[in-house]
Protein backbone atom coordinates (compact mmCIF):
# COMPACT_ATOMS: atom_id res chain seq x y z
CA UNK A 1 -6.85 -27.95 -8.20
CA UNK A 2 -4.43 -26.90 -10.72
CA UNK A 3 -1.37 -25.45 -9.51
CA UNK A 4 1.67 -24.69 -12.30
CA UNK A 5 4.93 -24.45 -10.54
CA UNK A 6 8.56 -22.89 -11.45
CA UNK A 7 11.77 -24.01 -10.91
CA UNK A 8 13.01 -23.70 -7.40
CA UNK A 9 10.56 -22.95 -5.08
CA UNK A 10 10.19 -22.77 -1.16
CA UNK A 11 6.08 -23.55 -0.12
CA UNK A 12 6.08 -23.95 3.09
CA UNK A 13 3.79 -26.44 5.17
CA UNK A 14 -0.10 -25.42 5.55
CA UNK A 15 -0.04 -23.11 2.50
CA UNK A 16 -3.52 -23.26 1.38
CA UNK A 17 -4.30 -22.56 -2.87
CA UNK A 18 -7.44 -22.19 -4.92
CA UNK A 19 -7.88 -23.29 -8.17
CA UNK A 20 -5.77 -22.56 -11.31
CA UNK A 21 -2.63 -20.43 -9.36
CA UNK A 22 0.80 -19.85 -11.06
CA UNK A 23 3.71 -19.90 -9.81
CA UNK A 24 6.83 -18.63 -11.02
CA UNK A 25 10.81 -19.53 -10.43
CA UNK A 26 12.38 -18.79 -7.31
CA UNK A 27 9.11 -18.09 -5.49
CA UNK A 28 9.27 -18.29 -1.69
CA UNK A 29 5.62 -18.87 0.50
CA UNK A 30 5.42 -18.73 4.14
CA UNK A 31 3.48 -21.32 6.33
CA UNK A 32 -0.06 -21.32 6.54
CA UNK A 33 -0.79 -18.31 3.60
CA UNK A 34 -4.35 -18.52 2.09
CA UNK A 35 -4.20 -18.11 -1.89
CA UNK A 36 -6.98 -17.57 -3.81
CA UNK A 37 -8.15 -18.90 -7.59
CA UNK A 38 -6.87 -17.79 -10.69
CA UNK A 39 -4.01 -16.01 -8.89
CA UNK A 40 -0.78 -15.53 -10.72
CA UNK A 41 3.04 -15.23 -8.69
CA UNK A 42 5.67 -14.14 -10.76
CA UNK A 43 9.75 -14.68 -9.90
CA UNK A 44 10.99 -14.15 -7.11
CA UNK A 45 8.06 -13.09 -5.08
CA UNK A 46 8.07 -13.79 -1.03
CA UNK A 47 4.98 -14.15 0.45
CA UNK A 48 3.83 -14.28 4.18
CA UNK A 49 7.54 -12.82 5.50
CA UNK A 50 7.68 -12.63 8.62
CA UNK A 51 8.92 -9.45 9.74
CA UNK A 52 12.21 -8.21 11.23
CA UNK A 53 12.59 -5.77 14.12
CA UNK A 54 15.88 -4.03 13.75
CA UNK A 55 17.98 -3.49 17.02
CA UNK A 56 17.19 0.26 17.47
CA UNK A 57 12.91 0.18 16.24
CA UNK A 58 10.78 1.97 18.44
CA UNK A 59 7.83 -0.96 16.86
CA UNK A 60 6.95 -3.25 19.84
CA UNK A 61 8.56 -6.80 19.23
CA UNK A 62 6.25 -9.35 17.92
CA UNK A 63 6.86 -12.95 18.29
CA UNK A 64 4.80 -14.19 15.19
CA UNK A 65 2.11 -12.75 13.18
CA UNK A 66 -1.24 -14.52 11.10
CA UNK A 67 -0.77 -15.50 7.58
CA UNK A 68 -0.83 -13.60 4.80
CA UNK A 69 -4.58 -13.79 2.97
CA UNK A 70 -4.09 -13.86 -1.31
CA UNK A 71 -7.88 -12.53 -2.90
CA UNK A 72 -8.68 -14.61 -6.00
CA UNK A 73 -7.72 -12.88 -9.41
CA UNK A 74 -4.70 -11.16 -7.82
CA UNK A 75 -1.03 -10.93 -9.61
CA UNK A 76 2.27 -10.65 -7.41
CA UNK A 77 5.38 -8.88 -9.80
CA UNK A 78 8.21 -9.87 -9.80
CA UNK A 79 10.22 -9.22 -6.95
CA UNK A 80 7.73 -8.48 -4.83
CA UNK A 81 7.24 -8.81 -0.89
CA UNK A 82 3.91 -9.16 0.76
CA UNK A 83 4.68 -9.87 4.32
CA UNK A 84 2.91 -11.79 7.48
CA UNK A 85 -0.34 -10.57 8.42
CA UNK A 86 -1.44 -8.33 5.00
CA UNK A 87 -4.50 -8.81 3.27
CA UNK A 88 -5.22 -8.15 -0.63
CA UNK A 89 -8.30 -8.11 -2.18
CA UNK A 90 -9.47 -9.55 -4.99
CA UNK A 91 -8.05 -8.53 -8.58
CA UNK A 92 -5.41 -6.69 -6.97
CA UNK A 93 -2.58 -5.95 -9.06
CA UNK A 94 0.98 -5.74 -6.99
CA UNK A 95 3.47 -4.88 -9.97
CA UNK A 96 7.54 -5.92 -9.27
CA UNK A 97 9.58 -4.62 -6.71
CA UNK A 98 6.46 -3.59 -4.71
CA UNK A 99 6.71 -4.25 -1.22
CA UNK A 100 3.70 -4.38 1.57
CA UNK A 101 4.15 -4.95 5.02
CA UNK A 102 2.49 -6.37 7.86
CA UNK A 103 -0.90 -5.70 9.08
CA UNK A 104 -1.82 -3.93 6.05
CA UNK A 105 -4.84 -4.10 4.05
CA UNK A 106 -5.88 -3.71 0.43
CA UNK A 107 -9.54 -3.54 -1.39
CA UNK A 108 -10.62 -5.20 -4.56
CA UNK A 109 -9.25 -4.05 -7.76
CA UNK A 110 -6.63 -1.94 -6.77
CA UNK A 111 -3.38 -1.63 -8.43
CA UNK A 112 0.11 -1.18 -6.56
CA UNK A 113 2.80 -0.22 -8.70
CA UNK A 114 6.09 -1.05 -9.44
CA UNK A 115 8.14 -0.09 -6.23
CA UNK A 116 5.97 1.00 -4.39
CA UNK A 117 6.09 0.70 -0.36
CA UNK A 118 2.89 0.17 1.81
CA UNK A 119 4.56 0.03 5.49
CA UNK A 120 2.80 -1.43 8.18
CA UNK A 121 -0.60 -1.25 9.86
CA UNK A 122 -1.95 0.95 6.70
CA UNK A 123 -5.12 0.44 4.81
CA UNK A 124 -5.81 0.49 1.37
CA UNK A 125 -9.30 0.50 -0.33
CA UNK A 126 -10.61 -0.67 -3.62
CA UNK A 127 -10.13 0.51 -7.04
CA UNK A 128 -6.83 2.54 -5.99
CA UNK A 129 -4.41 3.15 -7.89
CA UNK A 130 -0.76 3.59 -6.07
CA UNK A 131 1.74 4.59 -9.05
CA UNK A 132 5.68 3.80 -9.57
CA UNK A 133 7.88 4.39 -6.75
CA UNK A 134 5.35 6.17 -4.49
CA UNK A 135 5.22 5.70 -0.53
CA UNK A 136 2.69 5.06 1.86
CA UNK A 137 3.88 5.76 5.41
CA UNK A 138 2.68 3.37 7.94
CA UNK A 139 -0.40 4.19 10.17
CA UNK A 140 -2.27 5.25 6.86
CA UNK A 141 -5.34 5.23 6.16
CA UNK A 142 -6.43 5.42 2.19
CA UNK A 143 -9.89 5.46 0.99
CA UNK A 144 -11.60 4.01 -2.59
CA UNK A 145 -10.56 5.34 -5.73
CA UNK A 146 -7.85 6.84 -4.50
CA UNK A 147 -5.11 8.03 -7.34
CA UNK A 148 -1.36 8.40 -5.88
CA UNK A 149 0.83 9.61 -8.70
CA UNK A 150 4.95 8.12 -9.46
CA UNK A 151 7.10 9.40 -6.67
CA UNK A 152 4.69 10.51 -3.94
CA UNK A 153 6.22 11.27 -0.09
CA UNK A 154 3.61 10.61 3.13
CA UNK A 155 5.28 10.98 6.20
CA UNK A 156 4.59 9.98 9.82
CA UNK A 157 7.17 11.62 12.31
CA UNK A 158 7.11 15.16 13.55
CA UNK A 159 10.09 14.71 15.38
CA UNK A 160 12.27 13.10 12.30
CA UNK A 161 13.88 10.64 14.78
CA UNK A 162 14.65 13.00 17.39
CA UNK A 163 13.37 12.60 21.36
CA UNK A 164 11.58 10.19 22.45
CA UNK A 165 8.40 12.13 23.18
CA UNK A 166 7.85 11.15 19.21
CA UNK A 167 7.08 7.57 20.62
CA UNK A 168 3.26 7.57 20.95
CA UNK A 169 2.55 10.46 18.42
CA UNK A 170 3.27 8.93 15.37
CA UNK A 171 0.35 9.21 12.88
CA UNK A 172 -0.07 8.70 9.13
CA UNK A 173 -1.72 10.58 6.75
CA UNK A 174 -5.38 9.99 5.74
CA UNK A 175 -6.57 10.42 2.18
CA UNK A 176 -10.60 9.95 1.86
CA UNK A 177 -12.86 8.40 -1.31
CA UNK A 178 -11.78 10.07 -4.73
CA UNK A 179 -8.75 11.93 -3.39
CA UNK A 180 -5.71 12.44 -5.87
CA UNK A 181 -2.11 13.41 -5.52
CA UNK A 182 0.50 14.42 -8.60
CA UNK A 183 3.44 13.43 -8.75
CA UNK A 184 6.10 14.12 -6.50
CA UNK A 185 4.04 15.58 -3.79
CA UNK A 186 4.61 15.55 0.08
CA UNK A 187 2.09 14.76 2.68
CA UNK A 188 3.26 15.66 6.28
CA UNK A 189 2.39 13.92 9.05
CA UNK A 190 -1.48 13.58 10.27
CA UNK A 191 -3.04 15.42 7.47
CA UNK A 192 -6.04 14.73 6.05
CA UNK A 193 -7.13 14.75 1.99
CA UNK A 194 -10.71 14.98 2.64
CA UNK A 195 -12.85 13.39 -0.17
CA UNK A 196 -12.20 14.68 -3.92
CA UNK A 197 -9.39 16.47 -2.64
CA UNK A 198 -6.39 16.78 -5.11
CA UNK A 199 -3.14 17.93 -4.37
CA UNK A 200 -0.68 19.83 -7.40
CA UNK A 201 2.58 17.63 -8.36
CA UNK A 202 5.51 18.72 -6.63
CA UNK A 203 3.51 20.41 -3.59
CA UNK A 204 4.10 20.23 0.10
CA UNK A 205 0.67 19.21 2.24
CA UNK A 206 1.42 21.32 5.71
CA UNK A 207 -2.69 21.34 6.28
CA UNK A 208 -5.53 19.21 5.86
CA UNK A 209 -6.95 19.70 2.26
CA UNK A 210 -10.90 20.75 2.17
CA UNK A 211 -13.15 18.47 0.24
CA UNK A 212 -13.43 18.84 -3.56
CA UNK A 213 -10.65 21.53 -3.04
CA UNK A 214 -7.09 22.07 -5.51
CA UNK A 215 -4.48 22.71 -3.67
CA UNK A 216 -1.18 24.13 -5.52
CA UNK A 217 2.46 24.94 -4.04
CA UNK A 218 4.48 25.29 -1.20
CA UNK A 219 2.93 25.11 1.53
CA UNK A 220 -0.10 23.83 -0.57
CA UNK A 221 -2.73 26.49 -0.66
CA UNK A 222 -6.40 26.33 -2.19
CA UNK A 223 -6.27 27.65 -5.66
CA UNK A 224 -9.85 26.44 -7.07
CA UNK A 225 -12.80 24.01 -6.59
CA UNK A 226 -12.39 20.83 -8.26
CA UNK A 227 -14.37 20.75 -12.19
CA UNK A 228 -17.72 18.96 -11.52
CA UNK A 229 -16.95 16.74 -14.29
CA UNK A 230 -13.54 15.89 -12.52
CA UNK A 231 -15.67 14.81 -9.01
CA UNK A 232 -15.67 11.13 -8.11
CA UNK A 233 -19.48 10.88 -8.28
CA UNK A 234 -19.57 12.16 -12.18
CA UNK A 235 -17.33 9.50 -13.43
């Protein structure tokens, strides 16, 4: 086992590692996290955080959560927080500043961008990829080959923080295989993206969007079938 280690780092007891890992400085791994081979963690990375309920969540307390579970081949950025309880793939590529939180899942090969959030209990499949600064709200549910664009809004609340009748209706968005959404777009609460469904940059998602369907504006309304050479299965 080859392990090449930074300056200044916090690996806690029972932290298991493959073969050939890096480690950058000021890296900080939580008990009992599984790393795979040929995985590279740059500066200032945390891994297997346990998380912290704030005084006024709704999220029931939890007392302590499973390590975290590091796929072979993946990279951590700099900066980057993967807490208790998340699973990632192999080859996944989590660029800095990217944060993913508990309970949350990730396939093979699929890339997480620069400051991006996954909250909790979301999952993620394989060959994503989830561009700079967008937002994954938690209770999601995102498919393979997926394509999120910079800047992206889901949402998960209704009620926006108001009445407690919110409590047990909170649901994330859903995005099936091969669905795509530009830049800047908003995805309200519970909607689907049914498969090969692509959403315009800068639209607003009020409805679920129809399979191989482009949807444009705000609200986002169908404008046009998606190209057959544009589909998922003619790639």
């Amino acid at each position: 086992m080859t392990i090449i280690k930074g300056s200044n780092n916090v690996i806690s007891e029972g932290v298991k590692f493959g073969e050939n890992v890096t480690i950058g400085h000021n890296v900080v791994i939580y008990e009992g996290t599984e790393i795979g081979s040929n995985v590279i963690i740059q500066d200032n990375a945390v891994i297997g955080k346990q998380p912290t309920r704030a005084k006024a969540s709704i999220l029931p307390e939890v007392k302590k959560l499973p390590p975290t579970k590091i796929g072979s081949g993946v990279t951590v950025g700099t900066s980057a927080i993967i807490y208790a309880n998340a699973e990632i793939g192999e080859d996944v590529f989590v660029a800095d500043l990217a944060t993913i939180r508990e309970r949350v899942s990730i396939g093979e090969k699929t890339i997480v961008g620069r400051g991006v959030a996954i909250e909790n209990d979301c999952s993620v499949g394989r060959n994503c990829k989830l561009e700079t600064n967008s937002y994954i709200t938690a209770y999601s549910d995102v498919g393979n080959y997926v394509f999120i664009a910079p800047y992206v809004v889901t949402t998960n609340d209704n009620y926006m923080a108001r009445s407690k009748e919110r409590y047990d209706k909170f649901k994330g968005v859903t995005i099936k295989d091969g669905g795509r959404v530009g830049a800047n777009a908003t995805i309200l609460p519970g909607k689907t993206i049914y498969e090969d469904g692509t959403v315009a940059a800068g639209s607003i998602v009020s409805k679920d969007v129809e399979k191989e369907s482009l949807v444009v504006g705000s609200p986002a309304k169908q404008l046009r079938k998606v190209p057959e050479n544009q589909l998922l299965r003619n790639q």
